[in-house]
Protein backbone atom coordinates (compact mmCIF):
# COMPACT_ATOMS: atom_id res chain seq x y z
CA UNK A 1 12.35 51.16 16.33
CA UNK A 2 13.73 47.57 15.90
CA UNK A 3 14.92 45.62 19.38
CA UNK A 4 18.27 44.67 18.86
CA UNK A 5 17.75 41.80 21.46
CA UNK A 6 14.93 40.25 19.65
CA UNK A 7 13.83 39.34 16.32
CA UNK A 8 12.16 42.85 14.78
CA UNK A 9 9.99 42.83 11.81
CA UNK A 10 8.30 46.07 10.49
CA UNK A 11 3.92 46.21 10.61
CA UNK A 12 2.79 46.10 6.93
CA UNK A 13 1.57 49.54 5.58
CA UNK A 14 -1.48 49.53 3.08
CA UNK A 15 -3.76 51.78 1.26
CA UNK A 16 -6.63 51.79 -0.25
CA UNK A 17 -8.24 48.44 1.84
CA UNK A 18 -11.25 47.20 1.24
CA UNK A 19 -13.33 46.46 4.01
CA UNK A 20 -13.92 42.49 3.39
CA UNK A 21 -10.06 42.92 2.27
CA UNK A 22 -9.31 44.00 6.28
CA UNK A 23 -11.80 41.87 7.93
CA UNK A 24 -10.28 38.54 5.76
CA UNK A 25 -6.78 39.24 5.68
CA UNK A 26 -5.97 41.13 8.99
CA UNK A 27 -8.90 41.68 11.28
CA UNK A 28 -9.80 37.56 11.48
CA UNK A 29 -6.19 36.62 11.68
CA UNK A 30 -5.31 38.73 14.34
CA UNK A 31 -2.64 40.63 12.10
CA UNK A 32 -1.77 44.13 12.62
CA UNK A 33 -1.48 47.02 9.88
CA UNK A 34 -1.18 50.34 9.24
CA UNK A 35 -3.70 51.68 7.03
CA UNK A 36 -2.50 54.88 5.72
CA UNK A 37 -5.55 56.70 3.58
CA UNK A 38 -7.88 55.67 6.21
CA UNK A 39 -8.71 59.45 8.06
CA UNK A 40 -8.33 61.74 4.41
CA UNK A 41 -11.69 63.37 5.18
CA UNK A 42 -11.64 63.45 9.09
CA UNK A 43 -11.80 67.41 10.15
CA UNK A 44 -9.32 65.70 12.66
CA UNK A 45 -6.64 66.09 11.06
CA UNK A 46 -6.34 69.57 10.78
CA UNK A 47 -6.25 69.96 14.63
CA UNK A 48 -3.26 71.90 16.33
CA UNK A 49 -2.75 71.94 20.05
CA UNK A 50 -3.28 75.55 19.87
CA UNK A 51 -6.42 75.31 17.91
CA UNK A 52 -7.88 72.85 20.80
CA UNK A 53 -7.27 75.05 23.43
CA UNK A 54 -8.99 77.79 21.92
CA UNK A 55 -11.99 75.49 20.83
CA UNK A 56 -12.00 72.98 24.31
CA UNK A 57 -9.41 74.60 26.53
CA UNK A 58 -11.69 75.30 29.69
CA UNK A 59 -12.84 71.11 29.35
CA UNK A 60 -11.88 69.37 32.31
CA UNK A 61 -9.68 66.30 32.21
CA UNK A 62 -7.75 63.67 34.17
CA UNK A 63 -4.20 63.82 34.12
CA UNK A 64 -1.67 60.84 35.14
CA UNK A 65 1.09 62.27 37.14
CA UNK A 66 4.82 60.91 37.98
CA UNK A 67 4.84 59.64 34.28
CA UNK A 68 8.49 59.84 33.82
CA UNK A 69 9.44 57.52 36.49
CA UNK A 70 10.68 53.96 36.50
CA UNK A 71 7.62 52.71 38.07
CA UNK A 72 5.44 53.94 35.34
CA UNK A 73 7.82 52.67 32.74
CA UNK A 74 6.81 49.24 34.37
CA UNK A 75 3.56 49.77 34.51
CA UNK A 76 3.66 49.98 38.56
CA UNK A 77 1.81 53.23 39.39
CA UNK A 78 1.17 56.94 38.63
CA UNK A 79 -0.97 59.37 40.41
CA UNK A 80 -4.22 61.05 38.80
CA UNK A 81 -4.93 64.82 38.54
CA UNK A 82 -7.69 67.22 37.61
CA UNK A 83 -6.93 69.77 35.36
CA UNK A 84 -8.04 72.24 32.67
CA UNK A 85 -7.23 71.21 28.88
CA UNK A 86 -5.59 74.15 28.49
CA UNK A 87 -3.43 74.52 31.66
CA UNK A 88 -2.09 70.63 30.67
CA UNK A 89 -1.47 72.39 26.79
CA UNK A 90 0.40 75.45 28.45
CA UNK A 91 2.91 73.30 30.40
CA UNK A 92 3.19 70.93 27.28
CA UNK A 93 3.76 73.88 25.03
CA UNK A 94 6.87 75.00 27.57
CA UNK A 95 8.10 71.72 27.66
CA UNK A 96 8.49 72.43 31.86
CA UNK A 97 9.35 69.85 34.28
CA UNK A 98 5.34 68.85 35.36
CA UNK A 99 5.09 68.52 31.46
CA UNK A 100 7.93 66.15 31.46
CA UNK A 101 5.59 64.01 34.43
CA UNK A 102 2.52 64.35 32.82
CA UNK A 103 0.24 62.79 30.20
CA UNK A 104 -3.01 63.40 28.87
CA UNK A 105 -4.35 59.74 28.11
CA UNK A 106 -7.65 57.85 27.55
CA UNK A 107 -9.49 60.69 27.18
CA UNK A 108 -13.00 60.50 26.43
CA UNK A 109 -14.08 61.70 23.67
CA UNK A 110 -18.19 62.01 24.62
CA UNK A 111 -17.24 62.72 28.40
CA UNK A 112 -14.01 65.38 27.60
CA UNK A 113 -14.54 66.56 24.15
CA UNK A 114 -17.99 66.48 23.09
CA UNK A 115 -17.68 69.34 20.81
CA UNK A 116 -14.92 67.54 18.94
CA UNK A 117 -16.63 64.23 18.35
CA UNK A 118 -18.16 64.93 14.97
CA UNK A 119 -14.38 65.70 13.87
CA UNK A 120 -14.01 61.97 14.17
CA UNK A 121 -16.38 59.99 11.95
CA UNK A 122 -16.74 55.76 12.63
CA UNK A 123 -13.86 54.22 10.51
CA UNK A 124 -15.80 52.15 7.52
CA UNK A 125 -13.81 49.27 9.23
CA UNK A 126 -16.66 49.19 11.88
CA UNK A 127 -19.74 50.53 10.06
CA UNK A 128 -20.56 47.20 8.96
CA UNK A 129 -17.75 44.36 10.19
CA UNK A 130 -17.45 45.53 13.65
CA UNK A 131 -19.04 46.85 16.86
CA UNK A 132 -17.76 50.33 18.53
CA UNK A 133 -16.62 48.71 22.40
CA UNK A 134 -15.59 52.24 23.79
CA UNK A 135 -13.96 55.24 22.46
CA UNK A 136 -13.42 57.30 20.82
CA UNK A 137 -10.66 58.42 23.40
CA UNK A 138 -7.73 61.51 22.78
CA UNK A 139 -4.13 60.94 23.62
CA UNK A 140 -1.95 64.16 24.23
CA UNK A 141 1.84 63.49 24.65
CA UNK A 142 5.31 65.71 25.17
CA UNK A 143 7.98 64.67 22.88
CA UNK A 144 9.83 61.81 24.05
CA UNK A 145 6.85 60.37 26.94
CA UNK A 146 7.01 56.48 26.98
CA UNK A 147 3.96 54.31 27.52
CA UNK A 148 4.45 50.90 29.44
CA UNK A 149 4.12 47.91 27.58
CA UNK A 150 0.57 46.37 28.26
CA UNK A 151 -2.00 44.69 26.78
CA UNK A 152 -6.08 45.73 25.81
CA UNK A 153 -9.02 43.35 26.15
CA UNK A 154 -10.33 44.59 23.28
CA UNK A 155 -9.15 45.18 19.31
CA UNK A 156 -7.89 48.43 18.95
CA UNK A 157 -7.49 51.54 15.80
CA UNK A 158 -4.66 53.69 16.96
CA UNK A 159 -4.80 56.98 14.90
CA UNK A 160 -2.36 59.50 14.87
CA UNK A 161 -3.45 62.79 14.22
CA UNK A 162 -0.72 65.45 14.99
CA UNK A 163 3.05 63.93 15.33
CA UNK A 164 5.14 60.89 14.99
CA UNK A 165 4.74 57.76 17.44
CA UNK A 166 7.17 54.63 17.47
CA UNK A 167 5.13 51.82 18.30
CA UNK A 168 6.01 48.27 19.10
CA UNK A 169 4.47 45.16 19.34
CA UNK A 170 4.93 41.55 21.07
CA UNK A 171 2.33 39.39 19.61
CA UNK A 172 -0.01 37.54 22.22
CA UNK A 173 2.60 36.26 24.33
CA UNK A 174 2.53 35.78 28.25
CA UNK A 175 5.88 34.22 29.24
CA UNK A 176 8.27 36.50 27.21
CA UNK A 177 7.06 39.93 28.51
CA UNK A 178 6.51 39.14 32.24
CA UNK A 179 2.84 40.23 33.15
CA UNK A 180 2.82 42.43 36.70
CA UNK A 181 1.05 39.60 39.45
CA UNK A 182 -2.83 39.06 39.27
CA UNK A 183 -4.61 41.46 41.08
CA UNK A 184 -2.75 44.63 39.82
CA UNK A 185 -4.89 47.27 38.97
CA UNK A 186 -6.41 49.16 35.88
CA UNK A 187 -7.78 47.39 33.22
CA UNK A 188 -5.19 46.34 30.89
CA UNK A 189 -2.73 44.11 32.14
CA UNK A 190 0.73 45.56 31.76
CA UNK A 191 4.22 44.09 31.73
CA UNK A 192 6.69 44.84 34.51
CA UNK A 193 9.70 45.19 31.33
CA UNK A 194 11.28 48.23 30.05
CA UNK A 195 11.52 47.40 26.41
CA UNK A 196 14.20 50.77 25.92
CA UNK A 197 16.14 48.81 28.86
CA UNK A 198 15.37 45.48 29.33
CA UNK A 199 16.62 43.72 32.36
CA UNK A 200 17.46 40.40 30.86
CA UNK A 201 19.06 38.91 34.83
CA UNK A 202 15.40 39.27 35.64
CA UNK A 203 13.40 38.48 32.70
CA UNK A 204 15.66 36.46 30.37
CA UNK A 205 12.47 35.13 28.10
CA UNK A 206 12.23 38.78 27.00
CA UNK A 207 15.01 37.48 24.33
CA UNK A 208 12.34 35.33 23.23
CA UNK A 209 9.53 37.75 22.23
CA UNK A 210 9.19 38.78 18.36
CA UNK A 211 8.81 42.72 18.05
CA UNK A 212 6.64 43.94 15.11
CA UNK A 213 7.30 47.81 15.03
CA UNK A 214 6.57 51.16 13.06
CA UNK A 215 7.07 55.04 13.50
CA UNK A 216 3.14 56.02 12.88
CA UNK A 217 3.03 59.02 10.84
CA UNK A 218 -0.18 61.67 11.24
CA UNK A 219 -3.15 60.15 9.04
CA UNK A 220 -2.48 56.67 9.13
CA UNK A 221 -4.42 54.40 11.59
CA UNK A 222 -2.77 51.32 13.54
CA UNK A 223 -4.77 47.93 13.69
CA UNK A 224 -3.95 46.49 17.28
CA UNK A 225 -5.84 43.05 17.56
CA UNK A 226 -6.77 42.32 21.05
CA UNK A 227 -4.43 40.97 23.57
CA UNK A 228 -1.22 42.13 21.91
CA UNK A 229 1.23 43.50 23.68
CA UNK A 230 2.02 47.21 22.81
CA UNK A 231 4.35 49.72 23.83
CA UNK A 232 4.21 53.29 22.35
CA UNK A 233 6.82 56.20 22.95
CA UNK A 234 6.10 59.79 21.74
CA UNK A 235 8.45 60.95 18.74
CA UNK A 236 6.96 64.30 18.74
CA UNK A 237 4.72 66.51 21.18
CA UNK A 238 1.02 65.30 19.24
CA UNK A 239 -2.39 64.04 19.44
CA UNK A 240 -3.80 60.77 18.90
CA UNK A 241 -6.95 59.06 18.76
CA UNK A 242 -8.27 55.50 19.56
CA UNK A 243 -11.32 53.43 19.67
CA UNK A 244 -11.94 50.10 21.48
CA UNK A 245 -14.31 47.90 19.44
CA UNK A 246 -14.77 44.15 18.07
CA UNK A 247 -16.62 41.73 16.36
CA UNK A 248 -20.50 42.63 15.36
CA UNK A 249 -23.35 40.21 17.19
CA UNK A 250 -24.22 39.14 20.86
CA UNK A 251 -21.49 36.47 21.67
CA UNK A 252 -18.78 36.38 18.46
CA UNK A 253 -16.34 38.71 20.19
CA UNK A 254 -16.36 36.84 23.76
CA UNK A 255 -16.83 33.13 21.67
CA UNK A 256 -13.26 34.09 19.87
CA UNK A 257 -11.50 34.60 23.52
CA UNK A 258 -12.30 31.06 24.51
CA UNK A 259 -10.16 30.03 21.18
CA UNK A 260 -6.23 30.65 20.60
CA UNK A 261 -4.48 32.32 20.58
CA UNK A 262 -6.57 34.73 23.06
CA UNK A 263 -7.29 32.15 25.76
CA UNK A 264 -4.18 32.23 27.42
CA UNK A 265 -4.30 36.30 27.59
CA UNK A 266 -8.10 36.53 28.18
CA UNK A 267 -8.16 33.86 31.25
CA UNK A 268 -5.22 35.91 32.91
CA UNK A 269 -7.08 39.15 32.54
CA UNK A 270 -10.34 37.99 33.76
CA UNK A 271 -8.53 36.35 37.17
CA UNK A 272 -6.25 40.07 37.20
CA UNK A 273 -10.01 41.46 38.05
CA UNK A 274 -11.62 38.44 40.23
CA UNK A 275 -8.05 39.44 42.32
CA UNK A 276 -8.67 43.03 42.05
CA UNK A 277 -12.16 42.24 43.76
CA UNK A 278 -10.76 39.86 46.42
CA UNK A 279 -10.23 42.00 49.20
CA UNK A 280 -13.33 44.15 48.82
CA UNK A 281 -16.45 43.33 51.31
CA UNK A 282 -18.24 42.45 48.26
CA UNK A 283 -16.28 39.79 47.26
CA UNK A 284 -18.16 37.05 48.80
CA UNK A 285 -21.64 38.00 47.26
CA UNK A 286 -19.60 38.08 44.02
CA UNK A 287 -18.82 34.74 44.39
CA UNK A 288 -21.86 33.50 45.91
CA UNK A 289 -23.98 34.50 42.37
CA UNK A 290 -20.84 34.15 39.86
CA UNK A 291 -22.17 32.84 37.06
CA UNK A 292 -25.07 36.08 36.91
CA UNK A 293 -22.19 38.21 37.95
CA UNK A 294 -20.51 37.02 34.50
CA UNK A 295 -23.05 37.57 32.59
CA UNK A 296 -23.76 41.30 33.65
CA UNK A 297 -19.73 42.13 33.28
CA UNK A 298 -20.05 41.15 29.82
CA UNK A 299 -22.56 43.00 28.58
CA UNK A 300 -21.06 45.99 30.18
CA UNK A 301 -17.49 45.76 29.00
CA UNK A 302 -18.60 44.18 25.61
CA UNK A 303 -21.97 44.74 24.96
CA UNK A 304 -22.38 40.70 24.54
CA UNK A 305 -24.30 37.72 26.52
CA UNK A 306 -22.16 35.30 27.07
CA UNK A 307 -23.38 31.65 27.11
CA UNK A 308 -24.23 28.97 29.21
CA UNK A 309 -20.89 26.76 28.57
CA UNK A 310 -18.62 30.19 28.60
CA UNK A 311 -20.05 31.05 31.49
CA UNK A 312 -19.71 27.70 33.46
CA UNK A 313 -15.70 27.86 31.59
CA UNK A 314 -15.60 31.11 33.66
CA UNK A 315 -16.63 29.99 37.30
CA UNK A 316 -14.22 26.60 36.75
CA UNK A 317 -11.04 29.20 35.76
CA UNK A 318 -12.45 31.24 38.90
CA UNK A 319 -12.98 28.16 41.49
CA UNK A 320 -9.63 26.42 40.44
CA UNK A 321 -7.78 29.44 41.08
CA UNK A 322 -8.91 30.17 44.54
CA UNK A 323 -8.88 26.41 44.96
CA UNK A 324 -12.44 26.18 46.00
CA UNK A 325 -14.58 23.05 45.28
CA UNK A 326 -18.00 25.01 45.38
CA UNK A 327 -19.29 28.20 45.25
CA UNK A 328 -20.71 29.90 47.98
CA UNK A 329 -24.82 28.99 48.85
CA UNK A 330 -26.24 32.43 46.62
CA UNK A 331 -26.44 35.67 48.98
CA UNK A 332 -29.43 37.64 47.43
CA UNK A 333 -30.13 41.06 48.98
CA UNK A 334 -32.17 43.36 47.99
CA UNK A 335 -32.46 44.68 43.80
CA UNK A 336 -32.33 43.48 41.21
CA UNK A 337 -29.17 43.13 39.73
CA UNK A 338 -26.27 41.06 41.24
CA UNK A 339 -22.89 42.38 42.77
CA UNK A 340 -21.19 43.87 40.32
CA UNK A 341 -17.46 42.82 39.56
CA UNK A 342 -15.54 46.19 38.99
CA UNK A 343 -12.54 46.98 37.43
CA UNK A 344 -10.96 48.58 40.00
CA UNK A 345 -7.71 51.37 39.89
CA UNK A 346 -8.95 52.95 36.59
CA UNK A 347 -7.26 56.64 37.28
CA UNK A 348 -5.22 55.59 40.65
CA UNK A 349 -2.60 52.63 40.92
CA UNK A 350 -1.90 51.98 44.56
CA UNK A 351 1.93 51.66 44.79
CA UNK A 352 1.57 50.42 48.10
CA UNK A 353 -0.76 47.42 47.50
CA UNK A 354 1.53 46.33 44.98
CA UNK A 355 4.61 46.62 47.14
CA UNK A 356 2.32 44.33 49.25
CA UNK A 357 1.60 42.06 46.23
CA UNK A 358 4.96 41.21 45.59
CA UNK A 359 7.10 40.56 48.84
CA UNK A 360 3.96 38.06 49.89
CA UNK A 361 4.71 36.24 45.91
């Protein structure tokens, strides 16, 4: 609910939104909403827990571990598991103490659930005034399971399907919610305070940050513009749904992180990955052939070509922060393609490196 330590405003709740009435009034100006008739006629919404384990229950799936710790609270680290759909339900279900460290997220729809996917038709949001980025993706949560506060490079639906979720929201703001150091891993960035508990001594700017907040009831469908800080804790044991997306065309989406207020955000995640890189073998041949490098992450995280002048933007941001004059003469080996920059820590976040990270800051 509202943060008594800084100033809370509820997210706007709508119905029956046009689609040139969402992409004017909320999706251009980077203004959340909850749409609440968007899903009516999604066979979604009828799903149970028990109904998915006897439709998907023998689906494999990757469970983060150690969930109910401070670290993850923090965004600091979890551990990964493989597991049946249906053994992760069955401790959910009992409510037992791995249930109470575990959480079902980011779940891939096409690589999890295929069967499911025609239960969850394209929002007409996207059908014609945006482009699908990844997704859609399945949340599963025990009552009471709190997700770290972070940020997504992309614009986001959050749907919720079975249960309640309190959801809050910090606007595009890097000083006030304390980013974890460049280089940490996954591919959100995520911020190191505990909005239930916030440790003002440490991060007294968190005062500072406006909170925009909701309980999301099951049907209606969160608007989460890119680069805004959200934190989400579980009201209820339920499902959820989400899809990554954003602008239509070639270059609109990246050409709109070069302007505010994304820059800021978007130049801090980029770096988060050229630091996530920096220790690899690779690194150098990354460097060496930068500006192709660029242009291939793009079109794989995006599905957009970024251009000449972005580009060059990119290897200046890159060069000033490793304090480098030039790049590297190009190292071409054999293929085609150049290095690839990965996002690296996906399903693991090394606890140790990031011990590492911050007694050498």
């Amino acid at each position: 609910m509202a943060l008594s330590c800084c100033q809370s405003d509820e997210i706007l709740r709508v119905s029956n939104l046009s689609e040139k009435e969402f992409l004017d009034e909320y999706f251009l100006k980077a203004r959340p909403v909850i749409i609440t008739d968007a899903t009516e006629d999604w066979p979604a919404r009828s799903w149970t827990i028990p109904d998915l384990v006897d439709k998907v229950g023998e689906n494999e799936v990757w469970v983060r571990g150690k969930t109910n710790q401070e670290d993850y609270r923090v965004g600091k680290t979890y551990t990964i598991r493989r597991d049946s759909f249906s053994k992760y339900c069955e401790d959910l279900i009992k409510g037992n103490a791995r249930a109470r460290s575990s959480y079902l997220a980011v779940a891939s729809m096409q690589q999890a659930f295929p069967q499911l996917l025609d239960d969850v038709p394209m929002p007409k949001y996207l059908q014609n005034y945006g482009k699908l980025h990844l997704g859609p993706y399945m949340w599963v949560a025990l009552k009471g399971h709190y997700e770290f506060c972070h940020f997504d490079p992309d614009d986001n639906f959050l749907i919720m399907i079975q249960g309640r979720k309190q959801v809050r929201l910090f606007g595009i703001d890097l000083d006030s919610l304390y980013p974890n150091p460049l280089g940490s891993h996954g591919k959100t960035i995520q911020s190191r305070v505990n909005c239930d508990s916030p440790d003002f001594e440490t991060f007294p700017k968190f005062s500072n940050a406006l909170c925009q907040y909701c309980v999301l009831e099951p049907g209606e469908m969160l608007f989460i513009p890119a680069f805004v800080w959200h934190q989400v804790t579980a009201l209820d044991t339920g499902i959820s749904l989400n899809m990554f997306y954003g602008d239509p065309g070639d270059n609109v989406f990246i050409s709109k992180m070069f302007r505010e207020p994304y820059r800021q955000h978007f130049h801090y995640w980029f770096l988060n990955i050229i630091e996530q890189n920096r220790d690899q073998q690779s690194f150098q041949k990354i460097l060496s052939r930068l500006p192709e490098v660029c242009g291939h992450f793009f079109v794989k995280q995006w599905h957009e070509v970024p251009s000449e002048a972005q580009v060059s933007t990119l290897v200046s941001l890159v060069k000033n922060h490793l304090k480098i004059a030039e790049l590297p003469e190009p190292i071409v080996t054999e293929g085609k393609f150049p290095p690839v920059l990965k996002i690296r820590g996906l399903l693991h976040r090394d606890g140790n490196k990031k011990k590492k990270q911050e007694e050498s800051s």
